[in-house]
C-alpha atoms as a PDB file:
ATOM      1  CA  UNK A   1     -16.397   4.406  -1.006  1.00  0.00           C
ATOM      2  CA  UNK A   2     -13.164   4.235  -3.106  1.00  0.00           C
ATOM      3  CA  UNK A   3     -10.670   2.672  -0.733  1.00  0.00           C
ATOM      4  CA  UNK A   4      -7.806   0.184  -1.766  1.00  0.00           C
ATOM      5  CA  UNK A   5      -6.004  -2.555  -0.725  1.00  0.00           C
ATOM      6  CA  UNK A   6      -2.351  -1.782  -0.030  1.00  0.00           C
ATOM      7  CA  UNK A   7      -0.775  -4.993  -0.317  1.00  0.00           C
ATOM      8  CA  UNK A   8       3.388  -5.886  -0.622  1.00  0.00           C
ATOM      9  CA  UNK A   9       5.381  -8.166  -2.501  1.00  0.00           C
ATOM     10  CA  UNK A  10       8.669  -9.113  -1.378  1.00  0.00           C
ATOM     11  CA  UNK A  11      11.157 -12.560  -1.478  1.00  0.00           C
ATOM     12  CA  UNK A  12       8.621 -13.867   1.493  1.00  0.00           C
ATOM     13  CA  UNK A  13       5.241 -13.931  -0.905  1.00  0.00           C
ATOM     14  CA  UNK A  14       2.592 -11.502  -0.662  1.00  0.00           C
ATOM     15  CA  UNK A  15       0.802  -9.578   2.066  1.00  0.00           C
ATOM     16  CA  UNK A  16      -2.181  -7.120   3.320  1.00  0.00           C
ATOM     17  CA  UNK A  17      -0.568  -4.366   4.577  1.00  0.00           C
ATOM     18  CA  UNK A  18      -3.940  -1.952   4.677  1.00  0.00           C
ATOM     19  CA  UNK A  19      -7.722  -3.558   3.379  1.00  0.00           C
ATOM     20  CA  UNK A  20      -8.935  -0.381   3.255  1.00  0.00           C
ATOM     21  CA  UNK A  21      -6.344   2.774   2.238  1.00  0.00           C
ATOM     22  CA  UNK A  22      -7.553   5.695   1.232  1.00  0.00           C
ATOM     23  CA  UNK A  23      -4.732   7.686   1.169  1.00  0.00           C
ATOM     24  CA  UNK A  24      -1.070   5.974  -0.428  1.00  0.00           C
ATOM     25  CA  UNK A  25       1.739   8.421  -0.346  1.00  0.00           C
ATOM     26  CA  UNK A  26       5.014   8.123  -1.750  1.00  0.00           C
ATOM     27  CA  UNK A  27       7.764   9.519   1.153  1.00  0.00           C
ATOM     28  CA  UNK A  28      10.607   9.134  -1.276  1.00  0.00           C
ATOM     29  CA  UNK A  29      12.182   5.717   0.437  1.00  0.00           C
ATOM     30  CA  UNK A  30       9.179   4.606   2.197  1.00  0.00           C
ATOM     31  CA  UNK A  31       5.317   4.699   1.500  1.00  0.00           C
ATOM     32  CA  UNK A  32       2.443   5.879   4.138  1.00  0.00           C
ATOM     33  CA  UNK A  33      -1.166   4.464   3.989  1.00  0.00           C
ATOM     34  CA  UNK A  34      -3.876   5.510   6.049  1.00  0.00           C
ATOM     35  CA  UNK A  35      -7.238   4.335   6.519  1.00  0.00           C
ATOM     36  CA  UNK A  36     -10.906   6.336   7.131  1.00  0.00           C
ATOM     37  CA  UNK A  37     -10.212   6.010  10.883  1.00  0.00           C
ATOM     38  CA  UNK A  38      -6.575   7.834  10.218  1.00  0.00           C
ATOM     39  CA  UNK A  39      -4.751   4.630  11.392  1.00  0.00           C
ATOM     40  CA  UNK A  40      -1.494   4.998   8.970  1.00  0.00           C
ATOM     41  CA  UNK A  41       1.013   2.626   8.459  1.00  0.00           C
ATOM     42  CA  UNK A  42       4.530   3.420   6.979  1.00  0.00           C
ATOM     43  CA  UNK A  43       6.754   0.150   4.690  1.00  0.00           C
ATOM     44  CA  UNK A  44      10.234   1.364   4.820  1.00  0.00           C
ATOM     45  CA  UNK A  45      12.178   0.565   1.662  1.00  0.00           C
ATOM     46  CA  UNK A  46       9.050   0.141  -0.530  1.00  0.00           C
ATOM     47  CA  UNK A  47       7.973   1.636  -3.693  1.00  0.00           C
ATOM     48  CA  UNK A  48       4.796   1.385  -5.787  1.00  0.00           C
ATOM     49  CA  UNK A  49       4.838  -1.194  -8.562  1.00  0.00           C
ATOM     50  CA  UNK A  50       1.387  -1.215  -9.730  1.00  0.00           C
ATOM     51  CA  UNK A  51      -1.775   0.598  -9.039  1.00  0.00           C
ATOM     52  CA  UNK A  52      -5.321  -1.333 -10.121  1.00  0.00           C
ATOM     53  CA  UNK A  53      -7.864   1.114 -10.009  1.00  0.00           C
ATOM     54  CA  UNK A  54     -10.918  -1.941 -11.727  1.00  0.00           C
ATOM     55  CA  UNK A  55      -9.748  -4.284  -8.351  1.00  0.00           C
ATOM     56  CA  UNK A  56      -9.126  -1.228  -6.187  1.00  0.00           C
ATOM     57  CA  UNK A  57      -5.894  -2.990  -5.226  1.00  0.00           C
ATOM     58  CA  UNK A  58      -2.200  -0.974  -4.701  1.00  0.00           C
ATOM     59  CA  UNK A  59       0.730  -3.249  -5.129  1.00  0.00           C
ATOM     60  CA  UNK A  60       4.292  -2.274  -3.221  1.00  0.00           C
ATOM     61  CA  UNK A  61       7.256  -4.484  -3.782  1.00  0.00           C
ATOM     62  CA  UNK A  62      10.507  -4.286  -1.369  1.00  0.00           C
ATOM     63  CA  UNK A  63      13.641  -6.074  -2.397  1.00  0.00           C
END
């Protein structure tokens, strides 16, 4: 499958926020990511700062 790891960097370090995304939407001041099973999780105040397609890995940072 081609899922991603969603993960977030802000002043407290790094963390998972999804293992397995496959969708990553961009809600203009926040970002959705849902999983196979339709769970979806919304980081208010986030934007995309890199996307790694080789390591399958979506970075968000958040002042």
């Amino acid at each position: 499958m081609c899922e991603s790891t969603v993960l977030l960097k802000s002043a407290e370090g790094i963390s998972t926020i999804m293992p397995e995304a496959v969708i990553v939407r961009d809600d203009g001041g926040s970002i959705t990511c849902l999983d196979i099973l339709g769970r979806e999780v919304t980081i208010d105040g986030a934007r995309i700062a890199e996307i790694d397609l080789l390591r399958h890995r979506v970075m968000l940072s958040r002042p």
